[in-house]
Protein backbone atom coordinates (compact mmCIF):
# COMPACT_ATOMS: atom_id res chain seq x y z
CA UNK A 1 0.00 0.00 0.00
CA UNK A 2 2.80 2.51 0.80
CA UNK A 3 6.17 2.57 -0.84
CA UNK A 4 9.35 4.06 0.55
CA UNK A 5 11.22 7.00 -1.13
CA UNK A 6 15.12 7.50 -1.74
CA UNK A 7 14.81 10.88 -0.92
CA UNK A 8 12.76 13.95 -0.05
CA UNK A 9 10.46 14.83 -2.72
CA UNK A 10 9.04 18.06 -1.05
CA UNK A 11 11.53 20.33 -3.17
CA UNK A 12 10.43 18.72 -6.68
CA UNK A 13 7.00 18.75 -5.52
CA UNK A 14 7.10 22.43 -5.11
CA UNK A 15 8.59 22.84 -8.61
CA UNK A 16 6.37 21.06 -10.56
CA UNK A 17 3.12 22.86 -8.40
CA UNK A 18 4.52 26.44 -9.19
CA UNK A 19 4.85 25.26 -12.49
CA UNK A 20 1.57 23.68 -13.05
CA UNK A 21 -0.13 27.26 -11.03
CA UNK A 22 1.79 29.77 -13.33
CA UNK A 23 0.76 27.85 -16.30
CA UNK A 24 -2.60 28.07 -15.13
CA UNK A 25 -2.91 31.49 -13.56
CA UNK A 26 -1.35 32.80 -17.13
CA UNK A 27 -4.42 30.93 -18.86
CA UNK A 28 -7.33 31.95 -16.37
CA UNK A 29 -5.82 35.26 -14.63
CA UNK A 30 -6.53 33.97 -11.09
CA UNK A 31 -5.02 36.18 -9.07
CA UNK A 32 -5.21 33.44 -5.89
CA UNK A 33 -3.37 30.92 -8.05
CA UNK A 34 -0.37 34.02 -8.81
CA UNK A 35 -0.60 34.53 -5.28
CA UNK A 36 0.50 30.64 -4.99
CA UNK A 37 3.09 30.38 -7.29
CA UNK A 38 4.86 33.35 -5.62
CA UNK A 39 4.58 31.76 -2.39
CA UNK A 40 6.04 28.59 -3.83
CA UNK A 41 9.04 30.35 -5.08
CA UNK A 42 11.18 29.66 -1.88
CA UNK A 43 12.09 26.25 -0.83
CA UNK A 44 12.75 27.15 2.77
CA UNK A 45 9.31 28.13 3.48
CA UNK A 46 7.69 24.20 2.75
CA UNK A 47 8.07 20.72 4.67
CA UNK A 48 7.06 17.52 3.87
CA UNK A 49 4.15 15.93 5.11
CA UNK A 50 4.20 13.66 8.45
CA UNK A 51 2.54 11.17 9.49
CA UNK A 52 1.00 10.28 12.74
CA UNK A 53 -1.64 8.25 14.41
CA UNK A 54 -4.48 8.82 16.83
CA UNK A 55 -5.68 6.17 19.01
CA UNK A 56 -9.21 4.00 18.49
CA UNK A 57 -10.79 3.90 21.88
CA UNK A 58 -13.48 2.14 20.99
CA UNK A 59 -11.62 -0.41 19.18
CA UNK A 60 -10.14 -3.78 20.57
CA UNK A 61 -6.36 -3.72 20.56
CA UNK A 62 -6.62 0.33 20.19
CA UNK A 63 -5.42 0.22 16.99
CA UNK A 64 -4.20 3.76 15.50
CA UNK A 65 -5.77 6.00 13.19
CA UNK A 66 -3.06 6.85 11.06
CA UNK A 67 -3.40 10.91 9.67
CA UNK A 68 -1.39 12.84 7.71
CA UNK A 69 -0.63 16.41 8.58
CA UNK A 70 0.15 18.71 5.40
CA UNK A 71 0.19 21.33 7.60
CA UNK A 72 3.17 23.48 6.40
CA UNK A 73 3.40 21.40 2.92
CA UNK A 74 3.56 22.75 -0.74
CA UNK A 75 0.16 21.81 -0.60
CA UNK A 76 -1.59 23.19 1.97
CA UNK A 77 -2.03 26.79 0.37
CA UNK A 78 -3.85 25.11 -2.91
CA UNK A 79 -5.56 22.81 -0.87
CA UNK A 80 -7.23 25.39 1.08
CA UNK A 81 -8.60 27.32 -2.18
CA UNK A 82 -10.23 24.40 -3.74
CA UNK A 83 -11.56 23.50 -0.45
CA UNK A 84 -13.51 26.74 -0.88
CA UNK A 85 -14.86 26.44 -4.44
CA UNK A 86 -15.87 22.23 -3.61
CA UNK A 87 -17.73 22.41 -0.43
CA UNK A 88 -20.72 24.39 -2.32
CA UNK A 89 -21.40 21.51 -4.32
CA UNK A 90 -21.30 18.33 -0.86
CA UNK A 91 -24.43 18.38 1.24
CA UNK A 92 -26.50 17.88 -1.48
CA UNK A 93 -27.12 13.92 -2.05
CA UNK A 94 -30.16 12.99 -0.07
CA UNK A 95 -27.90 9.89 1.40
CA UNK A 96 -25.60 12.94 2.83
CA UNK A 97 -25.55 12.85 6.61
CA UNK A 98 -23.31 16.01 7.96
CA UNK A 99 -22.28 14.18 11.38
CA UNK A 100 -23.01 11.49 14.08
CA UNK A 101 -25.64 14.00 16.04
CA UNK A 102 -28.01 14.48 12.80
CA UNK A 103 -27.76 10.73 11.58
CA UNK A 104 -29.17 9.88 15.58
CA UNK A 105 -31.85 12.39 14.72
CA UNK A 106 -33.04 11.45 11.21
CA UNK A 107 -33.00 7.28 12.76
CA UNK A 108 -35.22 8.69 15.91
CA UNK A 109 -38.39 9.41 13.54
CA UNK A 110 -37.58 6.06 10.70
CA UNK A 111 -40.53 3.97 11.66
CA UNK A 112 -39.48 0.69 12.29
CA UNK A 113 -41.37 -2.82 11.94
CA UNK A 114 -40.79 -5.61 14.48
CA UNK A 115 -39.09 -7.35 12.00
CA UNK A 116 -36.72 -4.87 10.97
CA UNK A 117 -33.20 -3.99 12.49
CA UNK A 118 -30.46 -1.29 11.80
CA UNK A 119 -27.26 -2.50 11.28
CA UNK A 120 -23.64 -0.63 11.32
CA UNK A 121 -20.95 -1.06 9.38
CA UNK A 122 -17.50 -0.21 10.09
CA UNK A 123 -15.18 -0.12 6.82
CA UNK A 124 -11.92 -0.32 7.39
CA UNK A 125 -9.70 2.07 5.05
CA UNK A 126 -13.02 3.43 3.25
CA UNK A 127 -11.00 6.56 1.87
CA UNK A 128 -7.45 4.90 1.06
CA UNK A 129 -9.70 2.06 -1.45
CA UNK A 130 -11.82 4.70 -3.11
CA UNK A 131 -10.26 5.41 -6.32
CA UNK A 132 -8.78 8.52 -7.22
CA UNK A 133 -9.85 8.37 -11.25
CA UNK A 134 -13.24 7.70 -10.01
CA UNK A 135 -13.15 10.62 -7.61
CA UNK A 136 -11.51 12.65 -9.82
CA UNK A 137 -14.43 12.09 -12.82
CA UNK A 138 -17.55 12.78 -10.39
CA UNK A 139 -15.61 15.84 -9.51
CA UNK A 140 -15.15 16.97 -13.05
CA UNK A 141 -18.90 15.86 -13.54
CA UNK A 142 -20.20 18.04 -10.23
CA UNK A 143 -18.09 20.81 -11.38
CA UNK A 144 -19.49 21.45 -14.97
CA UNK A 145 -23.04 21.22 -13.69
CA UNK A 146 -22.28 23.67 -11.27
CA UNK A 147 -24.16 27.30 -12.21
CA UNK A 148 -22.15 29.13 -9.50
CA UNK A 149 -18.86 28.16 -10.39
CA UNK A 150 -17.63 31.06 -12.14
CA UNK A 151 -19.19 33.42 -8.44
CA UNK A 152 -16.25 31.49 -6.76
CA UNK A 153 -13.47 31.46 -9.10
CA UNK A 154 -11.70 31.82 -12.28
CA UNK A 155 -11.13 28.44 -12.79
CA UNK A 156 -13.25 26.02 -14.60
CA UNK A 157 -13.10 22.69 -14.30
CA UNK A 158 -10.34 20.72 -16.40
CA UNK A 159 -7.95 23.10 -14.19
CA UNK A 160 -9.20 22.64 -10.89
CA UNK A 161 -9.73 18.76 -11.37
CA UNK A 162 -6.07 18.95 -12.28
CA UNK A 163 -5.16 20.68 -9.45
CA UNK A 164 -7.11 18.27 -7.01
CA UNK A 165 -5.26 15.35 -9.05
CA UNK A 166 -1.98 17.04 -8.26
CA UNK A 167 -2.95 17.13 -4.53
CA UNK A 168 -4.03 13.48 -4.13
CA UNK A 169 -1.16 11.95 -6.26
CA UNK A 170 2.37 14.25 -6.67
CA UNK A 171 1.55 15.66 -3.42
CA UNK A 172 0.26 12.59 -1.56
CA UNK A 173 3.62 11.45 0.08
CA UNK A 174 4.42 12.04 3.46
CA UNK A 175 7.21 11.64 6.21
CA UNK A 176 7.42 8.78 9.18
CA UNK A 177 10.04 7.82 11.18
CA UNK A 178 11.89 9.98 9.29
CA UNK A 179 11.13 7.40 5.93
CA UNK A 180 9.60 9.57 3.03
CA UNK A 181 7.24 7.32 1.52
CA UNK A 182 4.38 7.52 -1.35
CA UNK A 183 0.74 6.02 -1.41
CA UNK A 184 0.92 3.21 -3.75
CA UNK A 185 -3.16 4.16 -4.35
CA UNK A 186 -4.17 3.64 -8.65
CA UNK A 187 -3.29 7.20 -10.47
């Protein structure tokens, strides 16, 4: 699932990002991805990823939840921004359930039969075994339906798929025990 690096790829990371946003701030004129590139400019100013776990409670063993901070990472700027043009179009499915609270209130009114029992689940590594060409097609799909794309950015949506793609693959490495070491997840 995770293969070691030789080195630290944090400096060729930032290269090929700055790249990739001056390319696409010269087509679109986004000022936030000029903004970006400028930042990325200086090597000094990035670090890699790290990895770290938090602890299951609830979970025999207490096995760890491993996270990855980007905190601090050629990503994190970038990452931010399309945060803020994709979270207008989640929420929206009528499967979506924002957190534990609300899903407890929607199952207190389901009327139940006798007969009938809930069941939960617990998927182990649901993220990590979605794939990312899936992913990054709905995305693509969500995006050109969306009216109010152009309120919220320059962008359309070949570039910011890209720059999602660039996040979840080029920039999805991180460091442990100081090992630098890429998700082996399908491109």
């Amino acid at each position: 699932m995770y293969e070691p690096l030789t080195a630290d790829p944090t400096d060729t990371s930032r290269k090929n990002l700055r790249s990739l946003l001056i390319s696409y701030s010269t087509e679109t004129k986004d000022p936030v991805l000029t903004q970006l590139a400028a930042h990325l400019k200086f090597a000094s100013n990035y670090k890699s990823p790290e990895l770290y776990g938090l602890p299951k409670l609830h979970k025999p063993g207490i096995p760890l939840r491993p996270i990855v901070s980007t905190v601090g990472s050629t990503t994190s700027e970038l990452s931010r921004y399309l945060k803020k043009i994709i979270q207008p179009l989640t929420g929206k499915e009528p499967s979506f359930v924002k957190n534990s609270t609300t899903l407890v209130d929607e199952i207190r009114n389901w009327p139940l039969s006798p007969d009938e029992i809930l069941v939960s689940y617990d998927v182990k590594e649901l993220f990590p075994s979605i794939p990312i060409s899936h992913t990054l097609k709905t995305l693509y799909e969500l995006l050109n339906k969306d009216k109010t794309l152009a309120n919220r950015t320059k962008l359309n949506p070949f570039h910011i798929t890209k720059l999602v793609s660039f996040c979840m693959q080029e920039g999805n490495y991180f460091l442990f025990d100081n090992i630098f070491t890429s998700s082996l997840r399908e491109p």
